[in-house]
C-alpha atoms as a PDB file:
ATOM      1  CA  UNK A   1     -30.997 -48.351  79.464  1.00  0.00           C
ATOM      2  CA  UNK A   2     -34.738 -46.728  78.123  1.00  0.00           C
ATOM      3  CA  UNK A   3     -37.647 -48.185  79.162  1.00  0.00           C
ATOM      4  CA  UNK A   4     -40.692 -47.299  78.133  1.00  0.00           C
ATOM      5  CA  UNK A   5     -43.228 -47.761  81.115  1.00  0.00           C
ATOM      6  CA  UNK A   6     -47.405 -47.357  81.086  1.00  0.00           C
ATOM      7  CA  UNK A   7     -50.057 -48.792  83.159  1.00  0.00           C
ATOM      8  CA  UNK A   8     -53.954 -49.060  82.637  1.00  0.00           C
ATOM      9  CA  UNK A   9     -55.515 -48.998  79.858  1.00  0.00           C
ATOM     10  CA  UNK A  10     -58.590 -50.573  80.054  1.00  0.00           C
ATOM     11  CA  UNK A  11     -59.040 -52.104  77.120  1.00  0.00           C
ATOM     12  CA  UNK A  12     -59.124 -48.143  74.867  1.00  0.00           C
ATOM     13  CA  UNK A  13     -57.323 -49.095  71.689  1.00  0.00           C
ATOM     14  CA  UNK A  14     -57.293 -45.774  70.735  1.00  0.00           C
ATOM     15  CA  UNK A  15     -54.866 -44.843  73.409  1.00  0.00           C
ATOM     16  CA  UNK A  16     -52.801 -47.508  72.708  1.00  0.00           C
ATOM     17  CA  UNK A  17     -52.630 -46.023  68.672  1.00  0.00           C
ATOM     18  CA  UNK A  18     -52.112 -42.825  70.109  1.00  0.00           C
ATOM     19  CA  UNK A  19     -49.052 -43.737  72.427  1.00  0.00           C
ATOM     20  CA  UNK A  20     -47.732 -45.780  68.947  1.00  0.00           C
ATOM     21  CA  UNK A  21     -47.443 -42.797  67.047  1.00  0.00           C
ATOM     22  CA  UNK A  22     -45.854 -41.287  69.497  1.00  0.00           C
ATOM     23  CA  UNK A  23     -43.068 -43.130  70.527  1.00  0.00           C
ATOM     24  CA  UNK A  24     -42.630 -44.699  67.428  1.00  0.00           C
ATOM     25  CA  UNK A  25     -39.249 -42.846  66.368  1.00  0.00           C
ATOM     26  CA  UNK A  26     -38.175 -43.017  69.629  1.00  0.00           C
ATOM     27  CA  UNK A  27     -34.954 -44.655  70.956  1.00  0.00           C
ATOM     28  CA  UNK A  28     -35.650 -47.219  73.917  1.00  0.00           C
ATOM     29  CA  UNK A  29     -34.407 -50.563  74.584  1.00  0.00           C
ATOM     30  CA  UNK A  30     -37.521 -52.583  76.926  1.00  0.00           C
ATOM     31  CA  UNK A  31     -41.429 -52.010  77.257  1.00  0.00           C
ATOM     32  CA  UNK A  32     -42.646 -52.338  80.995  1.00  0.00           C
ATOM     33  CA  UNK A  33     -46.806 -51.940  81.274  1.00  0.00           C
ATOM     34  CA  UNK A  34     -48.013 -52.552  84.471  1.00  0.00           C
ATOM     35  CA  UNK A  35     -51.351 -53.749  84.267  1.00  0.00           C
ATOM     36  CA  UNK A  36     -54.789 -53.739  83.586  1.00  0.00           C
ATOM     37  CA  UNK A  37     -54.832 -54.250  79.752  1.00  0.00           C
ATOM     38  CA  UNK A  38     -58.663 -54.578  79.831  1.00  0.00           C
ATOM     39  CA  UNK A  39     -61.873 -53.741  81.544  1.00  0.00           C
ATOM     40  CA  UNK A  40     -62.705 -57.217  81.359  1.00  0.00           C
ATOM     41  CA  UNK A  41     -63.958 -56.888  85.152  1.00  0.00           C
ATOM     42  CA  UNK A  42     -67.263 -55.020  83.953  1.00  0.00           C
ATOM     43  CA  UNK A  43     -66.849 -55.954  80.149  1.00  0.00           C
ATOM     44  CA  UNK A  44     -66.939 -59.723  80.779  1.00  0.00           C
ATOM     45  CA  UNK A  45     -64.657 -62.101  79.779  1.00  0.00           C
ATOM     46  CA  UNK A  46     -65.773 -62.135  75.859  1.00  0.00           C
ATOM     47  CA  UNK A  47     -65.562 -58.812  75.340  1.00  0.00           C
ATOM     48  CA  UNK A  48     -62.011 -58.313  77.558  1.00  0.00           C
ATOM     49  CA  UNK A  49     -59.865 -61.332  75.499  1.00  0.00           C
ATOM     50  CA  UNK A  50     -60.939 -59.163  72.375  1.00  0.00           C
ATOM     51  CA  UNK A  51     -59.689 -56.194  73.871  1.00  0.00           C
ATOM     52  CA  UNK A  52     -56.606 -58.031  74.990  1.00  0.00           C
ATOM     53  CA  UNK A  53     -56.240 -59.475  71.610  1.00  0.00           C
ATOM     54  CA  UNK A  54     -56.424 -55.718  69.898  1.00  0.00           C
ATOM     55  CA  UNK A  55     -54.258 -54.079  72.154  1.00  0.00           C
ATOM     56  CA  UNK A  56     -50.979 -56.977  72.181  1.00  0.00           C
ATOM     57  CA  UNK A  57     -51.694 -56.532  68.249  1.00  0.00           C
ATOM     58  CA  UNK A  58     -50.611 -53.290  68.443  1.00  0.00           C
ATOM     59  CA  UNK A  59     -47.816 -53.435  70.953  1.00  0.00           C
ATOM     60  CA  UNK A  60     -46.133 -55.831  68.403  1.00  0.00           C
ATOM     61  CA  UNK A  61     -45.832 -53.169  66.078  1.00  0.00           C
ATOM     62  CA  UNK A  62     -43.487 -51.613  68.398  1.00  0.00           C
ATOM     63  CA  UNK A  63     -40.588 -54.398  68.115  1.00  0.00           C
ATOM     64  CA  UNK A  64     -39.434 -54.513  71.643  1.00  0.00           C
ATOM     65  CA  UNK A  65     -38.922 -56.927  74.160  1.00  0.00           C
ATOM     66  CA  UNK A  66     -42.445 -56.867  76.197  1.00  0.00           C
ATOM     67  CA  UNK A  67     -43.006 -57.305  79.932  1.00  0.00           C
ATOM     68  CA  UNK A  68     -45.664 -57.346  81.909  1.00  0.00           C
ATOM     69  CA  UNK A  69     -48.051 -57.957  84.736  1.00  0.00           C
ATOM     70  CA  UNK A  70     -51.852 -58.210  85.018  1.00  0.00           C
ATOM     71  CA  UNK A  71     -53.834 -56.295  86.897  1.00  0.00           C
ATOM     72  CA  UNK A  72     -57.839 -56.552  88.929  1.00  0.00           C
ATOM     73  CA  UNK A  73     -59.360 -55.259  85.692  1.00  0.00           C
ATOM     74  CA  UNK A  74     -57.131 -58.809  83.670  1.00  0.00           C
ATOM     75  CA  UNK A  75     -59.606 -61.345  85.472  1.00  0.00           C
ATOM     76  CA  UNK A  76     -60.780 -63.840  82.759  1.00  0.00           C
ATOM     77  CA  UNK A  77     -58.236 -62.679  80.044  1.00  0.00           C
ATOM     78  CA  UNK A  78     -54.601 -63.920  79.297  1.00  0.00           C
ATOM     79  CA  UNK A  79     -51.731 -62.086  77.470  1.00  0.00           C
ATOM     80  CA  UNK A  80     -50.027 -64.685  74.383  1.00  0.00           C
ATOM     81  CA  UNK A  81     -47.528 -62.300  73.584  1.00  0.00           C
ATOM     82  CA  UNK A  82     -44.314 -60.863  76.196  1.00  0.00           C
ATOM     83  CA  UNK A  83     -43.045 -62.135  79.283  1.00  0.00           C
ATOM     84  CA  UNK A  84     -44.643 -62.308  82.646  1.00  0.00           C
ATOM     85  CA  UNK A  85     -43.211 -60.809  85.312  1.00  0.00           C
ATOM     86  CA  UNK A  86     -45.857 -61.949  88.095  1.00  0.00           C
ATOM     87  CA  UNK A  87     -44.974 -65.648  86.782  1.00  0.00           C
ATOM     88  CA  UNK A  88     -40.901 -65.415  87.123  1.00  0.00           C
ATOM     89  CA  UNK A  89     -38.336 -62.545  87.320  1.00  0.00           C
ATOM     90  CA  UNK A  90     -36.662 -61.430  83.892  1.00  0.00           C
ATOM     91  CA  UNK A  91     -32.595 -60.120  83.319  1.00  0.00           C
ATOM     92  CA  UNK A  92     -32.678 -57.156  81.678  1.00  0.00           C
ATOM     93  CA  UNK A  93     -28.612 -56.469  81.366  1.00  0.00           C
ATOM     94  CA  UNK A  94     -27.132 -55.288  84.925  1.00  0.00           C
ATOM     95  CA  UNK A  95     -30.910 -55.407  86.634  1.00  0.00           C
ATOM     96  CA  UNK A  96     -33.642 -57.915  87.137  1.00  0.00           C
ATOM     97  CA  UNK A  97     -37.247 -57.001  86.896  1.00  0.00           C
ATOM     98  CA  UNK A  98     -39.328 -58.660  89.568  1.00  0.00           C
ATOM     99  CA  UNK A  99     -42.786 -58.788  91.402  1.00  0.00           C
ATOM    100  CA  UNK A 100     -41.478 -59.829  94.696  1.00  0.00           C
ATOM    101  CA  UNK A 101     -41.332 -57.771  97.480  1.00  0.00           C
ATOM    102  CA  UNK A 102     -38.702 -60.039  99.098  1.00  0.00           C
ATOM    103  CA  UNK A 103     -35.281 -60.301  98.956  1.00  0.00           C
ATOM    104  CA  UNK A 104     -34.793 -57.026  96.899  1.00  0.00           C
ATOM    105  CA  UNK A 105     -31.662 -55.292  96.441  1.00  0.00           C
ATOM    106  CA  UNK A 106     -30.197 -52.514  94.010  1.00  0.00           C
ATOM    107  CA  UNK A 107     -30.129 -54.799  91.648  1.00  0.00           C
ATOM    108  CA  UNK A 108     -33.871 -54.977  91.475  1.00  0.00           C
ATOM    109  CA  UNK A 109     -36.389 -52.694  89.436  1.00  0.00           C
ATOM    110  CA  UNK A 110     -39.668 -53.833  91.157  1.00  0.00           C
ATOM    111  CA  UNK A 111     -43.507 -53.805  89.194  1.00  0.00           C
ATOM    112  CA  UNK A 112     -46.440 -54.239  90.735  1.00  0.00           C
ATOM    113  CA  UNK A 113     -49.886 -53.562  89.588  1.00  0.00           C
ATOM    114  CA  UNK A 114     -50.586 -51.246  92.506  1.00  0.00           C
ATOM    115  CA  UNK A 115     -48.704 -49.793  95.267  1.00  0.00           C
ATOM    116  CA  UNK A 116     -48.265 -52.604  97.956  1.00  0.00           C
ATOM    117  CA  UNK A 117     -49.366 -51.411 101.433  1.00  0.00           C
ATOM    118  CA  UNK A 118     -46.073 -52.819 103.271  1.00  0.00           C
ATOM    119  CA  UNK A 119     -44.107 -50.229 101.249  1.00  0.00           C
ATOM    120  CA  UNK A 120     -46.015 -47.249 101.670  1.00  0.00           C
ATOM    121  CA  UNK A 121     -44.409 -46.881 105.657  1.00  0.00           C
ATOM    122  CA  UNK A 122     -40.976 -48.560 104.544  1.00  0.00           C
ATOM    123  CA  UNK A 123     -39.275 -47.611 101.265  1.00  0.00           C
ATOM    124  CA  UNK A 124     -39.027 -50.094  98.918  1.00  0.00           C
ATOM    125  CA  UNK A 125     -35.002 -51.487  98.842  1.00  0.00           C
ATOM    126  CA  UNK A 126     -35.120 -51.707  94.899  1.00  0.00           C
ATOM    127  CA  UNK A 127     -33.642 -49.147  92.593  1.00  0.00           C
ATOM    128  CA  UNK A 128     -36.632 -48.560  91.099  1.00  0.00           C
ATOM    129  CA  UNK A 129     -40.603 -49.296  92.095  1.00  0.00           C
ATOM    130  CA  UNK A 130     -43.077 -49.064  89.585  1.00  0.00           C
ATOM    131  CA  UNK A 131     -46.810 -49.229  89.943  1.00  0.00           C
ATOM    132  CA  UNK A 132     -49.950 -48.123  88.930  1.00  0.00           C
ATOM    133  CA  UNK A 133     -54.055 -48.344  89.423  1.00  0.00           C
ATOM    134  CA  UNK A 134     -54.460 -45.292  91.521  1.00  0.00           C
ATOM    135  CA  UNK A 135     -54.660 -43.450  88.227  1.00  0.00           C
ATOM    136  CA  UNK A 136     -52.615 -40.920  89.626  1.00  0.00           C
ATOM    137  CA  UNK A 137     -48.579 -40.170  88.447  1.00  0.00           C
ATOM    138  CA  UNK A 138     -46.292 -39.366  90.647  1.00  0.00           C
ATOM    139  CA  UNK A 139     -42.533 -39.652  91.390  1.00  0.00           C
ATOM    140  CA  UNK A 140     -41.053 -40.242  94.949  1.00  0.00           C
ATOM    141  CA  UNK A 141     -37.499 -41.181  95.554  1.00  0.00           C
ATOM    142  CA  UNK A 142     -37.422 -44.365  93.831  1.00  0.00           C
ATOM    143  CA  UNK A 143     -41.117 -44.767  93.255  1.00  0.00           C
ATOM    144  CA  UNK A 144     -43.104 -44.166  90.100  1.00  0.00           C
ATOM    145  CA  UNK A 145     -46.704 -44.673  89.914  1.00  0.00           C
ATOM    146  CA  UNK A 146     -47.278 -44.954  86.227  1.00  0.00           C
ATOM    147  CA  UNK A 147     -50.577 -43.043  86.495  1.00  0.00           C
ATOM    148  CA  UNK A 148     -52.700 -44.399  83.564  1.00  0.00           C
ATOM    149  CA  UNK A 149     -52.937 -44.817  79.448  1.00  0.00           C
ATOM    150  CA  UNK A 150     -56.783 -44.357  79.786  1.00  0.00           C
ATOM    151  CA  UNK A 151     -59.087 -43.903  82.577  1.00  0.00           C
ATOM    152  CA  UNK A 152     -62.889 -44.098  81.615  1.00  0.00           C
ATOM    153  CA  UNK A 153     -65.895 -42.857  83.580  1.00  0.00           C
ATOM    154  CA  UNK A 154     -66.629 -46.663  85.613  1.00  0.00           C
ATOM    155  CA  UNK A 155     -63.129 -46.244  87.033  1.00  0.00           C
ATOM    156  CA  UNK A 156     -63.657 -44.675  90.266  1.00  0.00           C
ATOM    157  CA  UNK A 157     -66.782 -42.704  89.900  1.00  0.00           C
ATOM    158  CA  UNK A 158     -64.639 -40.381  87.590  1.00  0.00           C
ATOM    159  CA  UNK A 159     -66.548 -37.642  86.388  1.00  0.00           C
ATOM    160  CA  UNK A 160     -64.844 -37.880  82.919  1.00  0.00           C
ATOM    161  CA  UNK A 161     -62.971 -40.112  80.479  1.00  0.00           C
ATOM    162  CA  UNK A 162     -59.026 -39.061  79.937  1.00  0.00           C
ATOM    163  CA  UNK A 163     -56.124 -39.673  78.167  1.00  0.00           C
ATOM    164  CA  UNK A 164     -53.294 -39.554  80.881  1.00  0.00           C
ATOM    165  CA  UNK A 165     -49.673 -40.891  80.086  1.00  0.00           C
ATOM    166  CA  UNK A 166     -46.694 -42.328  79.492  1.00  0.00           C
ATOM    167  CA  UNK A 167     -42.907 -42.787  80.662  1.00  0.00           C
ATOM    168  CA  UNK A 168     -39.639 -43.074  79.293  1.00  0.00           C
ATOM    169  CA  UNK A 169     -37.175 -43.507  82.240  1.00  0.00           C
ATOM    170  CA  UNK A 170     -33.501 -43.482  81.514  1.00  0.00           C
ATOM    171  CA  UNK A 171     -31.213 -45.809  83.664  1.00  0.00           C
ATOM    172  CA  UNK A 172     -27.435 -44.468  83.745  1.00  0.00           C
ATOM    173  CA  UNK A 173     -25.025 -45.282  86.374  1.00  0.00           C
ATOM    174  CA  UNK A 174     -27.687 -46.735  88.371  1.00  0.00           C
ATOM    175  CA  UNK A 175     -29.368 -42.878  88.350  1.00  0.00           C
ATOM    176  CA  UNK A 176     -32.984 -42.729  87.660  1.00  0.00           C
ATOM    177  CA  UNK A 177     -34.392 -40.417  85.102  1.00  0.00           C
ATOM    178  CA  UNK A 178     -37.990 -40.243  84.295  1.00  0.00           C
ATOM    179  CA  UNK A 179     -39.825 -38.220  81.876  1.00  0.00           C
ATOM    180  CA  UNK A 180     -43.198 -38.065  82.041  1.00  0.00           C
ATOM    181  CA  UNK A 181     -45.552 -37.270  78.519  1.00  0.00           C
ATOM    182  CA  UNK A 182     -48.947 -36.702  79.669  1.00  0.00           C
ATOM    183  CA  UNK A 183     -52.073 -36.078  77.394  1.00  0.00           C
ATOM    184  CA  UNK A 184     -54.877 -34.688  79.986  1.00  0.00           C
ATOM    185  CA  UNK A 185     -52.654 -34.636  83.179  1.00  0.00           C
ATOM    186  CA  UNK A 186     -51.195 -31.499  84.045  1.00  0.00           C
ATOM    187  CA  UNK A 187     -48.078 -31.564  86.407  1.00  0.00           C
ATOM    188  CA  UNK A 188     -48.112 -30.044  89.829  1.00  0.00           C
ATOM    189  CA  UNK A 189     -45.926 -29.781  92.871  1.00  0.00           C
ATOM    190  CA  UNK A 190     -48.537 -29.467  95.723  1.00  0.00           C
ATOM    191  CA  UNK A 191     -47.553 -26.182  97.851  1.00  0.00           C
ATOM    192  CA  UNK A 192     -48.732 -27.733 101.349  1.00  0.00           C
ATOM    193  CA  UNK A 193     -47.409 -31.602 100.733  1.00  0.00           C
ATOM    194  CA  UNK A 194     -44.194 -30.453  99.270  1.00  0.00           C
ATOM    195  CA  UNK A 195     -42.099 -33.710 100.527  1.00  0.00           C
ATOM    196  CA  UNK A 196     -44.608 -36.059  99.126  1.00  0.00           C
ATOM    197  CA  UNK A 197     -43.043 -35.746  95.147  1.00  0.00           C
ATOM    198  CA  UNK A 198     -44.312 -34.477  91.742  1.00  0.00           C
ATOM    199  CA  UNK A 199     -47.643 -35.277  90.508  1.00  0.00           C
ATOM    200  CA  UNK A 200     -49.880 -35.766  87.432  1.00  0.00           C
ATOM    201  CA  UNK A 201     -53.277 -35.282  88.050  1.00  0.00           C
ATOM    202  CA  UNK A 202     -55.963 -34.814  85.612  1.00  0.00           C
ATOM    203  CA  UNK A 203     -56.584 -31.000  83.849  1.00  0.00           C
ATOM    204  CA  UNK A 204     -59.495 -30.367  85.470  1.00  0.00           C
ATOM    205  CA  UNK A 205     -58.635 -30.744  89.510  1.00  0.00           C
ATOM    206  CA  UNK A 206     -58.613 -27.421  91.384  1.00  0.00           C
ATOM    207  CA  UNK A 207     -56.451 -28.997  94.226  1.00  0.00           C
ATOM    208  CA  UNK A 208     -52.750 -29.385  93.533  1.00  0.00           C
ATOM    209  CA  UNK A 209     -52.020 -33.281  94.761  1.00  0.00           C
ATOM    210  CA  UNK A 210     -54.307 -36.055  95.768  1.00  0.00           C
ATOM    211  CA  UNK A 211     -53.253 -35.638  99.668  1.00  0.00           C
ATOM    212  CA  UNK A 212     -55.252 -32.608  99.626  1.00  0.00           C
ATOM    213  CA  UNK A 213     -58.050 -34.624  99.146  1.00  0.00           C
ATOM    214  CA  UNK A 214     -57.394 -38.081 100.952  1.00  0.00           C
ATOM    215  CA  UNK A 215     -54.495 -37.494 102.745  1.00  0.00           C
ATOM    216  CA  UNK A 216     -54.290 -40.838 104.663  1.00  0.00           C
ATOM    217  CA  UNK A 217     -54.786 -42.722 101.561  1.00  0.00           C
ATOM    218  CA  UNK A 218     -52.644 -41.251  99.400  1.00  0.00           C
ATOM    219  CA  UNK A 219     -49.503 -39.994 102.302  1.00  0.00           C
ATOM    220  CA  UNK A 220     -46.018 -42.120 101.688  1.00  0.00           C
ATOM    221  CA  UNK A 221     -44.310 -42.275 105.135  1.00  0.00           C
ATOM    222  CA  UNK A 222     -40.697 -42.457 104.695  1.00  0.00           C
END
């Protein structure tokens, strides 16, 4: 199985017609976004359904079966189009995508919109994890924060706008394989957190991981 994975948007329809055109003679089988569609949360709710509305327009150009969750930016908005994987948990062949932290198994390839503080201390007994909203990638034993499609200056105080990225992660034998395709993320595998994974961190940061500047925060523990 191929699964094309990407989180965040926030409601930039030019991302979404740049990752198009980029995957769109690619092999995959599923889609997998994991959140945050819109900016509806400073947008309002008007101006958020239209970017909702734009942005599942697009994704339907892409053929493939389409799931989802919403994330804190989604208030006031709702998705017609795909299948929701905060509402009820979805077969996908051998594996089951879910949103619940309970009762996982091997079996399980877990989404949530951001990384849930119960499995930052404790891994995660799923064969996969997938998050996102830090707008940071980053690849951990059998996590994968999805970083973000777009990342604008009201997200987080960033200093600047950027195109980040997007996954294609190959299941085989119950292996994982991601590949990363960034835009304006470089990768980087920090020299003083070595055990803490690979990261994607935007072009422009002269520290090499985002423990170097929150370390707490950002510090897996398992």
């Amino acid at each position: 199985m191929n699964i094309l994975a990407f989180s965040d948007i926030h409601g930039n329809i030019e991302a979404v017609k740049k990752l198009i055109i980029e995957v769109s003679k690619v092999e995959y089988d599923i889609i997998v976004f994991g959140g945050d569609f819109t900016n509806a949360w400073f947008d309002g709710p008007e101006e958020g359904q239209k970017q909702m509305n734009e942005i599942v327009s697009l994704i339907k150009f892409l053929n493939k079966p389409f799931f989802y969750i919403y994330g804190n930016r989604d208030i006031f908005v709702k998705c017609e189009y795909g299948k929701n994987i905060g509402e009820k948990d979805w077969d996908i062949g051998k594996y089951v995508l879910t949103n619940k932290i309970k009762d996982l198994d091997k079996s399980k390839i877990l989404i949530t919109h951001s990384l849930d503080d119960r499995l930052k201390n404790e891994q995660a007994n799923a064969l996969l994890y997938l998050y996102g909203h830090d707008h940071i990638g980053r690849v951990y034993k059998n996590y994968i924060d999805l970083g973000f499609l777009y990342r604008g200056t009201k997200a987080h105080g960033a200093a600047q706008s950027l195109f980040g990225c997007y996954w294609f992660i190959k299941i085989e034998d119950d292996q994982i394989i991601p590949v990363n395709h960034s835009w304006q993320l470089k990768e980087s595998k920090c020299p003083i957190h070595k055990n803490q994974g690979i990261f994607y961190i935007p072009y422009y940061w002269r520290k090499p991981c985002p423990l170097c500047y929150e370390e707490e925060k950002n510090r897996l523990y398992f």
